[in-house]
N, C-alpha and C. Protein backbone atom coordinates (compact mmCIF):
# COMPACT_ATOMS: atom_id res chain seq x y z
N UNK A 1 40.70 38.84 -120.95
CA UNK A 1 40.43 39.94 -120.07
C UNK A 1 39.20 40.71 -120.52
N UNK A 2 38.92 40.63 -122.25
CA UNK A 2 37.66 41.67 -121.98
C UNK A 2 36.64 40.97 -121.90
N UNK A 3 36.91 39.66 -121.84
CA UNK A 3 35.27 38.72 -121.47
C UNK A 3 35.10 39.01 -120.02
N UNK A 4 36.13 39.24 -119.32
CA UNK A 4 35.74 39.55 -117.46
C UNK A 4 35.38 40.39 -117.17
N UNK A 5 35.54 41.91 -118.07
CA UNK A 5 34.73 43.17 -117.64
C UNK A 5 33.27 43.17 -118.29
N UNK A 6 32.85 42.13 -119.24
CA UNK A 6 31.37 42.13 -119.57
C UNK A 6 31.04 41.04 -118.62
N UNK A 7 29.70 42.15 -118.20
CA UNK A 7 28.73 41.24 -117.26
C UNK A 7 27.89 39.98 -118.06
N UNK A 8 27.46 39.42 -116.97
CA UNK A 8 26.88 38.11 -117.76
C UNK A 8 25.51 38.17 -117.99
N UNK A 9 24.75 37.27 -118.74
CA UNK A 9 23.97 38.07 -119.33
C UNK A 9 22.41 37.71 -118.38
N UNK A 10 23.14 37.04 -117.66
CA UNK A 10 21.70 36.31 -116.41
C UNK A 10 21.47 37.68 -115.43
N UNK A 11 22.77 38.43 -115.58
CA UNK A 11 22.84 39.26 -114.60
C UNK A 11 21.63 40.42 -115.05
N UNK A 12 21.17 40.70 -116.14
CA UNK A 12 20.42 41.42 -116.68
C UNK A 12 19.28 40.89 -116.53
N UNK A 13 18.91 39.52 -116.65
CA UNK A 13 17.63 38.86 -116.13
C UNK A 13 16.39 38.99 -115.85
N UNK A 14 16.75 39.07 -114.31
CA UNK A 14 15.49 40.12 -113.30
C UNK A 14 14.94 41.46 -113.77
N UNK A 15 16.08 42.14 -114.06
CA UNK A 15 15.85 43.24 -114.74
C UNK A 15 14.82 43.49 -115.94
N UNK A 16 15.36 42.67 -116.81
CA UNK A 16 14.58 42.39 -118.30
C UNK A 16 13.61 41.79 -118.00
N UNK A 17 12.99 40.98 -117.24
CA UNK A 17 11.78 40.14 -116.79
C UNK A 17 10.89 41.48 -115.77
N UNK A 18 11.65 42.01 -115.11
CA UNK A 18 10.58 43.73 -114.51
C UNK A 18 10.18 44.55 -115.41
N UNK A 19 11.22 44.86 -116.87
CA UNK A 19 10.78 45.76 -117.40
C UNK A 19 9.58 45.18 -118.46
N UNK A 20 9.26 43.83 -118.45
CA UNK A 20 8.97 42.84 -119.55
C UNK A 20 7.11 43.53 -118.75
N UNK A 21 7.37 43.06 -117.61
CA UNK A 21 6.13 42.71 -116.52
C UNK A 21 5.49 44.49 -116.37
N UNK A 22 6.01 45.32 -116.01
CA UNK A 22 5.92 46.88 -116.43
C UNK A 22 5.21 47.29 -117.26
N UNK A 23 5.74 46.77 -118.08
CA UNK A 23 4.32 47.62 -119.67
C UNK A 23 3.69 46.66 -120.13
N UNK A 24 3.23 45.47 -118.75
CA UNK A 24 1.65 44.70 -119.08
C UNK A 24 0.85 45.02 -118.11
N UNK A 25 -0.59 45.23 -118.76
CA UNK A 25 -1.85 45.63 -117.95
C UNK A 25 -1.78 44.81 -115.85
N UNK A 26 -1.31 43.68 -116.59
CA UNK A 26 -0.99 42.38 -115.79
C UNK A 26 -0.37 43.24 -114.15
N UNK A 27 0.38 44.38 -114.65
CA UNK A 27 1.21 45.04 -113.41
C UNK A 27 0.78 45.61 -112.78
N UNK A 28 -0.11 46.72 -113.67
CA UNK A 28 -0.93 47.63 -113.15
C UNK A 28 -1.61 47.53 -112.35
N UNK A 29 -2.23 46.09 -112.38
CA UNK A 29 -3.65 45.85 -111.94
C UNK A 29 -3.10 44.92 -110.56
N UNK A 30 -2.08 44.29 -110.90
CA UNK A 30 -1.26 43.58 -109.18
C UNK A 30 -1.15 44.48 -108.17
N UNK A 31 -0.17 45.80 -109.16
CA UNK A 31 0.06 46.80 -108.12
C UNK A 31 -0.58 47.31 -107.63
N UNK A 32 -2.00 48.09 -108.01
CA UNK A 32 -2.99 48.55 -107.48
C UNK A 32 -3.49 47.49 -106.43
N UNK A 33 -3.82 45.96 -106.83
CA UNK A 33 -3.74 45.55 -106.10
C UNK A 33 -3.11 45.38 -104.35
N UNK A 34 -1.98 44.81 -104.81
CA UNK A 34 -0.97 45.05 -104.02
C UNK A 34 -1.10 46.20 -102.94
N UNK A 35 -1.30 47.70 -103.65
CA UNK A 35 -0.79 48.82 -103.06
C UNK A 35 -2.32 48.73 -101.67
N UNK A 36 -3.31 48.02 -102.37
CA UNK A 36 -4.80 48.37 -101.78
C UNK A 36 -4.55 47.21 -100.13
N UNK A 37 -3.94 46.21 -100.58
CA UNK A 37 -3.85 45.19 -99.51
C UNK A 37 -2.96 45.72 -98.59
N UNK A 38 -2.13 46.81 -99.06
CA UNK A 38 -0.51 47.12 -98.27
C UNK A 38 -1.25 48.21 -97.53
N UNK A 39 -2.43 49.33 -97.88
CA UNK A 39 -3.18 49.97 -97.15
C UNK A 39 -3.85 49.98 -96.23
N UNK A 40 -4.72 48.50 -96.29
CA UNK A 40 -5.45 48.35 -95.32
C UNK A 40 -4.62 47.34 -94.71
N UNK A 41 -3.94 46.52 -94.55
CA UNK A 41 -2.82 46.01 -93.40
C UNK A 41 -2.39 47.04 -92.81
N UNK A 42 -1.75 48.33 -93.06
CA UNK A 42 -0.96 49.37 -92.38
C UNK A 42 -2.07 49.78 -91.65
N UNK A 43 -3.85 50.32 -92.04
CA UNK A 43 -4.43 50.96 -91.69
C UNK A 43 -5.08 50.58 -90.44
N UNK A 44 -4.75 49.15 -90.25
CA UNK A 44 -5.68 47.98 -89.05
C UNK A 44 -4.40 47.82 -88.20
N UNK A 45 -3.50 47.72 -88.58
CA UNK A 45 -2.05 47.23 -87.60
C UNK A 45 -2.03 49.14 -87.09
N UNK A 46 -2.66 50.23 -87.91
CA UNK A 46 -2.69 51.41 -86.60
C UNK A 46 -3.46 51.47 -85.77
N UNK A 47 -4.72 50.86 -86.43
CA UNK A 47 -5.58 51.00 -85.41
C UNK A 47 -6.05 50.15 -83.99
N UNK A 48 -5.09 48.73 -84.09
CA UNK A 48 -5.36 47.82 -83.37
C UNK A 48 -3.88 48.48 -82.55
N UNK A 49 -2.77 48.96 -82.84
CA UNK A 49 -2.06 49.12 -81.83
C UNK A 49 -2.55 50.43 -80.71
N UNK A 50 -2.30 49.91 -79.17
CA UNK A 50 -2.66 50.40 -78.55
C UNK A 50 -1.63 51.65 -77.68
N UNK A 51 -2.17 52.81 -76.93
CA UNK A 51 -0.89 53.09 -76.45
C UNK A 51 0.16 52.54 -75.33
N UNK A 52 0.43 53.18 -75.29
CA UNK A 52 1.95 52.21 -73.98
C UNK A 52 1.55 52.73 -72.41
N UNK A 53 1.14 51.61 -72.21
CA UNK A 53 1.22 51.97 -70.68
C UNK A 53 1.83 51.31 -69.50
N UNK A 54 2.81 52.27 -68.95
CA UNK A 54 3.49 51.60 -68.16
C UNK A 54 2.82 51.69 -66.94
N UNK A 55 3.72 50.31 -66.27
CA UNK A 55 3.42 50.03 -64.49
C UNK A 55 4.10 50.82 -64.01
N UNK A 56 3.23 51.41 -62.93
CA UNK A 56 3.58 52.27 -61.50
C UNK A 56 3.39 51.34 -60.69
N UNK A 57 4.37 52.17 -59.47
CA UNK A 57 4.03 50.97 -58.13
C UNK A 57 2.55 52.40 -57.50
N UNK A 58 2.98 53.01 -58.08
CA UNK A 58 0.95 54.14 -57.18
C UNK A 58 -0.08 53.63 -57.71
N UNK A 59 -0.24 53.10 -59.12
CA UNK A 59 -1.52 52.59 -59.74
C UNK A 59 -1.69 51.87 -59.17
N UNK A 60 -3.04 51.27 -58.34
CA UNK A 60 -3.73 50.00 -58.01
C UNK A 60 -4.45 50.20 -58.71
N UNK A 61 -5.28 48.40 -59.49
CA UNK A 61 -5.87 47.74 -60.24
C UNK A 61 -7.28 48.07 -59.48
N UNK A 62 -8.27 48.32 -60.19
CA UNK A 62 -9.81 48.09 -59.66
C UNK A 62 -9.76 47.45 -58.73
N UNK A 63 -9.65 46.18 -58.95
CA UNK A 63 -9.81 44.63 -58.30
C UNK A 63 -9.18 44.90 -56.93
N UNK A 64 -7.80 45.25 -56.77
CA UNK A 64 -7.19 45.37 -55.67
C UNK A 64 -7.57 46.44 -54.76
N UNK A 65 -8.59 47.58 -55.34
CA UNK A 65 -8.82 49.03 -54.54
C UNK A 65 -10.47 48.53 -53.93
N UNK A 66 -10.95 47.24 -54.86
CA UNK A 66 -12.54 47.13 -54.36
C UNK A 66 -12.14 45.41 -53.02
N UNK A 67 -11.22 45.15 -53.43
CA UNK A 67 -11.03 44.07 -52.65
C UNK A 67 -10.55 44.75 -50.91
N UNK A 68 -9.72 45.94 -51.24
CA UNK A 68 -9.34 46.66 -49.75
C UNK A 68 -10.54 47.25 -49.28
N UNK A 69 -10.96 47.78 -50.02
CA UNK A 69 -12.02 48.46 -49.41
C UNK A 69 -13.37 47.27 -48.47
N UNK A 70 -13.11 46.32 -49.49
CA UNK A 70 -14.12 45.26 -48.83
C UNK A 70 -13.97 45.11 -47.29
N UNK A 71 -12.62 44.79 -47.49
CA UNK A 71 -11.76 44.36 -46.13
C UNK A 71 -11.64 45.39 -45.00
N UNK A 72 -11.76 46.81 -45.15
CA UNK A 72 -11.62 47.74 -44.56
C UNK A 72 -12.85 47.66 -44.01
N UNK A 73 -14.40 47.46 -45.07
CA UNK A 73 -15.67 47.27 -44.84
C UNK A 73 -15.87 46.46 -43.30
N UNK A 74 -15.02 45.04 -43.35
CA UNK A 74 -15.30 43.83 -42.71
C UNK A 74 -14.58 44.11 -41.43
N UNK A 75 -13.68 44.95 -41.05
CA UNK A 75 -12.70 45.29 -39.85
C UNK A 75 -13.81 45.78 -39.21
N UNK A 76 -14.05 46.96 -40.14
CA UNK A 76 -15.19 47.85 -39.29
C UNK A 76 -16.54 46.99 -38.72
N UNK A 77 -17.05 46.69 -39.59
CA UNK A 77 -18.41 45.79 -38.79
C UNK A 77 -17.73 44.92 -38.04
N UNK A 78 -16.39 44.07 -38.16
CA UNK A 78 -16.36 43.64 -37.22
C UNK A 78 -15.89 44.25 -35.37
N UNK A 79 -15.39 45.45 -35.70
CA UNK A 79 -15.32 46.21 -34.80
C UNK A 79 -16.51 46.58 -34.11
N UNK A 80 -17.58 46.97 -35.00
CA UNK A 80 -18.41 47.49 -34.45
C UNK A 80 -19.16 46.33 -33.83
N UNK A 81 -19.21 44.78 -33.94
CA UNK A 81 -19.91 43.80 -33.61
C UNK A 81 -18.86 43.58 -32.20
N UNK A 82 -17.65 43.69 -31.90
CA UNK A 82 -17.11 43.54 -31.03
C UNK A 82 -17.33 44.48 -29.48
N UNK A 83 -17.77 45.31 -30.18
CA UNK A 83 -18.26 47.03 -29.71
C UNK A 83 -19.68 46.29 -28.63
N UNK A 84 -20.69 45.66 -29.87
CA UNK A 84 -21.81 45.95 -29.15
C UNK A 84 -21.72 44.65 -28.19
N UNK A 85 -21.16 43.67 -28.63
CA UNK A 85 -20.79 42.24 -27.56
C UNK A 85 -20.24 42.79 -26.54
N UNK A 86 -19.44 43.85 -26.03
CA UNK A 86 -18.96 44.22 -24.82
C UNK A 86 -20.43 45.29 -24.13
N UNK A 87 -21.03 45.99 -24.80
CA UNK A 87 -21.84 46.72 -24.60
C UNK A 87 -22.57 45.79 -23.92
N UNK A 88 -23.23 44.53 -24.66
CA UNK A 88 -24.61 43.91 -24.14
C UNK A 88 -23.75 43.23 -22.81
N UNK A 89 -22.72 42.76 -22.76
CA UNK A 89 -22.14 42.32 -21.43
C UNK A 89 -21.61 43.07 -20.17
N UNK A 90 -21.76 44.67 -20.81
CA UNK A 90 -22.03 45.58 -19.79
C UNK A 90 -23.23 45.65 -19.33
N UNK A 91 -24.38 45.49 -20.03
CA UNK A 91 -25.71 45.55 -19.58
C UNK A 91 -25.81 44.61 -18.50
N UNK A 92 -25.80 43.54 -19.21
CA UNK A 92 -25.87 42.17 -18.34
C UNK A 92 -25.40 41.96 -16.73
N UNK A 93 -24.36 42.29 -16.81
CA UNK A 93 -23.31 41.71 -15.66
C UNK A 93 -23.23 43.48 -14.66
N UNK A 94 -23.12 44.26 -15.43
CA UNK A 94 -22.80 45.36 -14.46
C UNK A 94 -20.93 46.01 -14.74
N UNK A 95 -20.64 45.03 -14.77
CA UNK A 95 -19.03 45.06 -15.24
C UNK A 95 -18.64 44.93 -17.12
N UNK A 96 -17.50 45.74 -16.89
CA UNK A 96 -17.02 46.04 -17.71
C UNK A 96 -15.90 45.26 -18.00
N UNK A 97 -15.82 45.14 -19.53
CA UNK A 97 -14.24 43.86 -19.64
C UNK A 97 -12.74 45.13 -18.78
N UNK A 98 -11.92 44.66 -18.71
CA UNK A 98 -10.66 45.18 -18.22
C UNK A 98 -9.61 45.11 -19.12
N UNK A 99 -10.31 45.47 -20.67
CA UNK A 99 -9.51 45.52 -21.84
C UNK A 99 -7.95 46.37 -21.91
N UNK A 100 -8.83 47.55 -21.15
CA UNK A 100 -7.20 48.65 -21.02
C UNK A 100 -6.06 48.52 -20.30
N UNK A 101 -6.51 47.90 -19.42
CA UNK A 101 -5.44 47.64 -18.58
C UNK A 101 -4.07 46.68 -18.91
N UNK A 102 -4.65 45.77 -19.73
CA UNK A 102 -3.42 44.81 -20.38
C UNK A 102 -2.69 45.76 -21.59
N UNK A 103 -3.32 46.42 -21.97
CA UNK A 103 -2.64 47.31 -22.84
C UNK A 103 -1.26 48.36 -22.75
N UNK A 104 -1.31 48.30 -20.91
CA UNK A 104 -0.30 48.93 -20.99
C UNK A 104 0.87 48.10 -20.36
N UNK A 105 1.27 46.78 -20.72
CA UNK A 105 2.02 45.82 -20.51
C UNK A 105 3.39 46.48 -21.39
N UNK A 106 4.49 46.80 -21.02
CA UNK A 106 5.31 46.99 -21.77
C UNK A 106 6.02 46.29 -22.81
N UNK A 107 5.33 44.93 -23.10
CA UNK A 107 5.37 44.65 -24.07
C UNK A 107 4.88 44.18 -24.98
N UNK A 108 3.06 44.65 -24.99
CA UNK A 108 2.26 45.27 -25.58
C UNK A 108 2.27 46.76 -26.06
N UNK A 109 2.58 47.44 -25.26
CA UNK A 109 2.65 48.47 -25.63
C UNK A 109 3.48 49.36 -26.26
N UNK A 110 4.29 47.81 -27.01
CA UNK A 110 5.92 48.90 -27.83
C UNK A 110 5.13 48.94 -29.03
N UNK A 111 5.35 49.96 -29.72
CA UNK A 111 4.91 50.28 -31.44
C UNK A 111 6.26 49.36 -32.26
N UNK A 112 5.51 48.92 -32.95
CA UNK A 112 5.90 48.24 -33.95
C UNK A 112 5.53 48.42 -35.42
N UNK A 113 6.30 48.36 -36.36
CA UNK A 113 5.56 48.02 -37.63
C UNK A 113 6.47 47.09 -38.82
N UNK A 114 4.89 46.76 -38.96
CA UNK A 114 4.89 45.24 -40.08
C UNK A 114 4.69 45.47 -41.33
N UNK A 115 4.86 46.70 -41.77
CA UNK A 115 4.26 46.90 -43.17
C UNK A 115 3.01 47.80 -43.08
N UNK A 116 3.02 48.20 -44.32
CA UNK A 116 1.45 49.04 -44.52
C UNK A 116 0.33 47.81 -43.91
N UNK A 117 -0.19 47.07 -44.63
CA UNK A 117 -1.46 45.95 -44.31
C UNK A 117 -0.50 44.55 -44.33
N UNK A 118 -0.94 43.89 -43.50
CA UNK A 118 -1.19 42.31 -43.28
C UNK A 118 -2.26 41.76 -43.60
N UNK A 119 -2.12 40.64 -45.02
CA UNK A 119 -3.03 40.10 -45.36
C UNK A 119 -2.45 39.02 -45.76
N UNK A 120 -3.17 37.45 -45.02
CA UNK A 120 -2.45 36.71 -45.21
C UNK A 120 -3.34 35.76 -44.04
N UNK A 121 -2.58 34.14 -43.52
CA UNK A 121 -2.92 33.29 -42.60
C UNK A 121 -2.94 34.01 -41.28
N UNK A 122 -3.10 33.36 -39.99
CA UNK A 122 -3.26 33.66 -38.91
C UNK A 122 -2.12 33.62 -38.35
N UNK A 123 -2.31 32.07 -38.51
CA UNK A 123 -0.58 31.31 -37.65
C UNK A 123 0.88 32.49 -38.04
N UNK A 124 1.12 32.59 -39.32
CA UNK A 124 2.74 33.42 -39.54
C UNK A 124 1.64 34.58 -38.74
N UNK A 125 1.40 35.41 -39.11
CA UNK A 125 0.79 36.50 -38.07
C UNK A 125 1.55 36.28 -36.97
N UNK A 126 1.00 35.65 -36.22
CA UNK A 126 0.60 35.39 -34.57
C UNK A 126 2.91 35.25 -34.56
N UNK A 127 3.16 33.77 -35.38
CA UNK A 127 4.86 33.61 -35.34
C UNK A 127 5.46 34.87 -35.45
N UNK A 128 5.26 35.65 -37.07
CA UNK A 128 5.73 36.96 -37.01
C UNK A 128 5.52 37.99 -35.88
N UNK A 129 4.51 38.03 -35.24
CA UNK A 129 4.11 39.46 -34.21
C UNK A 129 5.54 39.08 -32.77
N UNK A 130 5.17 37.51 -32.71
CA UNK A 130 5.93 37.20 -31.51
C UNK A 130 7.57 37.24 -32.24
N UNK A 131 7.97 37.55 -32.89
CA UNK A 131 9.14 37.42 -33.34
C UNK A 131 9.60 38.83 -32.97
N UNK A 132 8.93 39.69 -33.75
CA UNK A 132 9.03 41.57 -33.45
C UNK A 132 8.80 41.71 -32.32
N UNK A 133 8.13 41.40 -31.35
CA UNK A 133 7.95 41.70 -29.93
C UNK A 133 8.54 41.17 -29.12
N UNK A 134 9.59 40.15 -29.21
CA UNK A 134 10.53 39.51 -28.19
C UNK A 134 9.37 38.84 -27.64
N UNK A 135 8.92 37.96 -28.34
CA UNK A 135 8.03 36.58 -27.08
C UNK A 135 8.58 35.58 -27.33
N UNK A 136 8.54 34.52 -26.51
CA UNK A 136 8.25 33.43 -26.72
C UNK A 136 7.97 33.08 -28.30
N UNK A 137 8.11 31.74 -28.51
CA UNK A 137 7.20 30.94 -29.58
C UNK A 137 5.88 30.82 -29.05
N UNK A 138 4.87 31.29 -30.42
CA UNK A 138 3.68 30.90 -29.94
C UNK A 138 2.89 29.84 -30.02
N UNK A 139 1.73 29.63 -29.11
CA UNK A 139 1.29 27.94 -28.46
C UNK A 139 -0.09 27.85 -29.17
N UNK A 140 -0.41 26.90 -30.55
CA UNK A 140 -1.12 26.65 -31.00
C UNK A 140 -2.05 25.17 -30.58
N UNK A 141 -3.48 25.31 -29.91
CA UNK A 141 -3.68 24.54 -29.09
C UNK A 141 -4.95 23.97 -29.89
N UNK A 142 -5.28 22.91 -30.10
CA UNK A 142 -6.51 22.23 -30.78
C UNK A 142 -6.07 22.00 -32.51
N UNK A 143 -7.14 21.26 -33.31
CA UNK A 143 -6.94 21.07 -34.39
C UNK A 143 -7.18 22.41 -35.10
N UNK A 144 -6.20 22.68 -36.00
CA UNK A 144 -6.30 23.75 -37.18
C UNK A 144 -7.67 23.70 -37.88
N UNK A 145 -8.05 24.56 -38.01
CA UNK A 145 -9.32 24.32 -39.11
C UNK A 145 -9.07 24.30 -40.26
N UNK A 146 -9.66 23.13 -41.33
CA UNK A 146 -9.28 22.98 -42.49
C UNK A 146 -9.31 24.00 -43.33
N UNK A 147 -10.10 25.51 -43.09
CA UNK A 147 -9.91 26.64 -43.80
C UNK A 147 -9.15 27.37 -42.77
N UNK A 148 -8.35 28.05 -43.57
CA UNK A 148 -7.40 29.08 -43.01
C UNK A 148 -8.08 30.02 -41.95
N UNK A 149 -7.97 30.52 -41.14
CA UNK A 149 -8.19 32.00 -40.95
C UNK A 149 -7.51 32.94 -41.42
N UNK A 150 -8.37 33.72 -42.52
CA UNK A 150 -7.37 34.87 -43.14
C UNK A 150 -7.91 36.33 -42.58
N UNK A 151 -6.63 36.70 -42.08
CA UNK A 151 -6.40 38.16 -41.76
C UNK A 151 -6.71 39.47 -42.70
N UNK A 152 -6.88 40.59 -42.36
CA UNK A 152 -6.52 41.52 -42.87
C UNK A 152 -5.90 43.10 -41.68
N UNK A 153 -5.53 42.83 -41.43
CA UNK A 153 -4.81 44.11 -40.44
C UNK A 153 -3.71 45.08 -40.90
N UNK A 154 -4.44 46.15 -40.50
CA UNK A 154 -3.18 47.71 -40.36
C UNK A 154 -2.40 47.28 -39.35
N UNK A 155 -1.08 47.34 -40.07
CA UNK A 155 0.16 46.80 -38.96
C UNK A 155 0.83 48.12 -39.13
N UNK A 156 1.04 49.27 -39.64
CA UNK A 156 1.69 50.21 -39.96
C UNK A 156 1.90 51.06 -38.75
N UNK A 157 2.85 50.59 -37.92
CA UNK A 157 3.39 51.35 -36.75
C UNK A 157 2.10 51.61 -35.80
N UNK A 158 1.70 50.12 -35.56
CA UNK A 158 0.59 50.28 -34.19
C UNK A 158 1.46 48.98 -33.47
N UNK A 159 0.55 49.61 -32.20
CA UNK A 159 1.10 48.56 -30.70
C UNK A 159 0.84 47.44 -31.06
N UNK A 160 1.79 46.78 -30.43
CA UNK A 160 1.46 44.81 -30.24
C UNK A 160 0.22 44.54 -30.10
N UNK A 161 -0.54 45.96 -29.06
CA UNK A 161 -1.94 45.35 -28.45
C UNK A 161 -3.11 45.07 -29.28
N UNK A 162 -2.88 46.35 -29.65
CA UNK A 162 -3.43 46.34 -30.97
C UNK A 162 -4.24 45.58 -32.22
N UNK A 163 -2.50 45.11 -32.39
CA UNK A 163 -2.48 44.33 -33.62
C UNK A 163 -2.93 42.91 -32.90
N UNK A 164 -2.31 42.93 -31.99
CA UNK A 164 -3.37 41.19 -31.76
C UNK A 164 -4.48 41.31 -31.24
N UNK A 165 -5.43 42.56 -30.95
CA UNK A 165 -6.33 42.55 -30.65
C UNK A 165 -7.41 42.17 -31.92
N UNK A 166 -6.98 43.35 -33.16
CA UNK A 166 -7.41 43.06 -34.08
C UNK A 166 -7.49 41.40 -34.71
N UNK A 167 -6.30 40.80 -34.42
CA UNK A 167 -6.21 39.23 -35.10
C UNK A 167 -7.23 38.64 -34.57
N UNK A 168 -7.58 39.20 -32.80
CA UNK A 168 -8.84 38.14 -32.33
C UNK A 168 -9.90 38.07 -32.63
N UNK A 169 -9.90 39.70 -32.65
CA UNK A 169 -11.63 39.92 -33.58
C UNK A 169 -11.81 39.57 -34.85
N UNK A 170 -10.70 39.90 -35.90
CA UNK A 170 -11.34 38.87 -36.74
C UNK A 170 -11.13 37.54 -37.29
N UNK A 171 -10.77 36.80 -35.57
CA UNK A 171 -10.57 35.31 -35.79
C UNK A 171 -12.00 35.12 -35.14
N UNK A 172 -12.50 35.68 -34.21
CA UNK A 172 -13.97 35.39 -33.95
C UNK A 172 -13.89 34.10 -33.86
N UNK A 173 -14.88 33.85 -33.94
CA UNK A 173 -14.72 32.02 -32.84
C UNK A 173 -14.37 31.28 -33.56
N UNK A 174 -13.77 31.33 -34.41
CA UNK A 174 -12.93 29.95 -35.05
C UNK A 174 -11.44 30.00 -34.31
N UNK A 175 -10.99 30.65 -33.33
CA UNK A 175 -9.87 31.04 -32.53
C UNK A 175 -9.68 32.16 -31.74
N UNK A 176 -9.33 31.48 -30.53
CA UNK A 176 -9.30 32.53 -29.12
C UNK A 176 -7.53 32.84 -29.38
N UNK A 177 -7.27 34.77 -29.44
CA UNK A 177 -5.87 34.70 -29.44
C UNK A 177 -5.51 35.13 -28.16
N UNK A 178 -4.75 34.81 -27.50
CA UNK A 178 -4.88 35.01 -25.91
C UNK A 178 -3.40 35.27 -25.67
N UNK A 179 -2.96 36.73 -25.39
CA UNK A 179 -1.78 36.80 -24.43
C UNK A 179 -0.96 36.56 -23.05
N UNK A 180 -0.42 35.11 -22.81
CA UNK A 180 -0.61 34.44 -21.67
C UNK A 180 0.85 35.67 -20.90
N UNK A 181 0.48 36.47 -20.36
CA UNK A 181 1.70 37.35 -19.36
C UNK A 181 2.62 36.49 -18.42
N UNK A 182 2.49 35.70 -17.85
CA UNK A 182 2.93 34.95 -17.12
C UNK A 182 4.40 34.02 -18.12
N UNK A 183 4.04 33.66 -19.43
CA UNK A 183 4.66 32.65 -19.91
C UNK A 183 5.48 33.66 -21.39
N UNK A 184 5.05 34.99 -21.35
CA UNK A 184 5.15 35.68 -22.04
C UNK A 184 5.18 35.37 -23.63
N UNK A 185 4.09 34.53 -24.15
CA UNK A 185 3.48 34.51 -25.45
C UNK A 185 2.40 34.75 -25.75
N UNK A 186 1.94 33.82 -26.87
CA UNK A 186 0.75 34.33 -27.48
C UNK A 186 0.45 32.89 -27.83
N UNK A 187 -1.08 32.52 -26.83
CA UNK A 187 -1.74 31.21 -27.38
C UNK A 187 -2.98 31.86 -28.06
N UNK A 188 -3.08 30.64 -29.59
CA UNK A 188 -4.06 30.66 -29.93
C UNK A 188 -4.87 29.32 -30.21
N UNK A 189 -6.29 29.49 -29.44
CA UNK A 189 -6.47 28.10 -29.14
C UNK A 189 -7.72 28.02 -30.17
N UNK A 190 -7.71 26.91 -30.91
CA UNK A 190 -9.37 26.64 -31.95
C UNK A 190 -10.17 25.23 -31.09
N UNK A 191 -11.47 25.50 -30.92
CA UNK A 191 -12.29 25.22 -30.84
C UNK A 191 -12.30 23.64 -31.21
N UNK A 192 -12.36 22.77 -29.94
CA UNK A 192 -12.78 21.55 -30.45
C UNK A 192 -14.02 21.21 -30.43
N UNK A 193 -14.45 20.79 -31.90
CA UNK A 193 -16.43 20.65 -32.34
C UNK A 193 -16.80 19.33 -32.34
């Protein structure tokens, strides 16, 4: 029994080998060591960490605020190019297109909304609009063009008329979007070249 209450003597070991290592120059000069490497690791791991920043859904990215704006850019000139094409065909002819008048089709003229912006293909467009407006399926007539037509439209609680007016202008002649009243859809026909 009193050999089990003395510890063994390995158990002292580590101990006796720290205090051995302690009062040689050998320590001093690790530790300083040591302490100098443990400084500048701590001092670079503060300075490379950055602060925390979380995602908002209000923050938009550069990229996404210069890319809308582009697009907002391209509505407008294209508005305004749509503007002066009716203008010079007022000159011309004497007559005026009879744009307003289809506008007040009652079912053109229900407000709808699709979201803040539509940005995206033509075709779901044109499927989606006729889906929200009670039409028909719509009648895609000629070959697709191997590039998309991509949209950008304010759908945010504007008329049917509207919104597919906008799709035509800026499908511009790569596609006529045409509201056939009679059959109550929406053809859009591309250009055979």
């Amino acid at each position: 029994m009193a050999f089990a209450r003395v510890p063994h003597i390995t158990a002292f070991l580590p101990f006796g080998v720290f205090v051995l290592f302690y009062q040689s120059e050998q320590f001093e000069v690790s530790m300083k060591r040591g302490f100098c490497i443990l400084a500048c690791l701590s001092a670079i791991s503060g300075c490379s960490s950055t602060s925390e920043q979380y995602l908002s859904v209000e923050r938009v990215s550069p990229v996404e605020e210069r890319i809308s704006a582009l697009a907002e850019v391209m509505v407008e000139r294209a508005n305004r190019v749509e503007q002066l094409k009716k203008a010079q065909y007022l000159n011309l002819t004497g007559n005026s297109f009879q744009t307003s008048e289809i506008g007040y089709l009652p079912i053109l003229n229900q407000h709808k909304n699709l979201g803040k912006n539509y940005i995206g293909n033509l075709e779901p467009f044109v499927k989606r609009l006729s889906v929200v407006a009670g039409m028909e399926a719509p009648r895609f007539i000629g070959p697709k063009p191997s590039i998309d037509i991509t949209l950008n439209i304010d759908t945010d609680y504007k008329t049917v008329y509207s919104m597919l007016e906008q799709a035509g202008t800026l499908a511009g002649s790569r596609a006529d979007v045409v509201y056939k009243a009679a059959e109550n859809l929406i053809e859009v026909k591309y250009p055979t070249r």
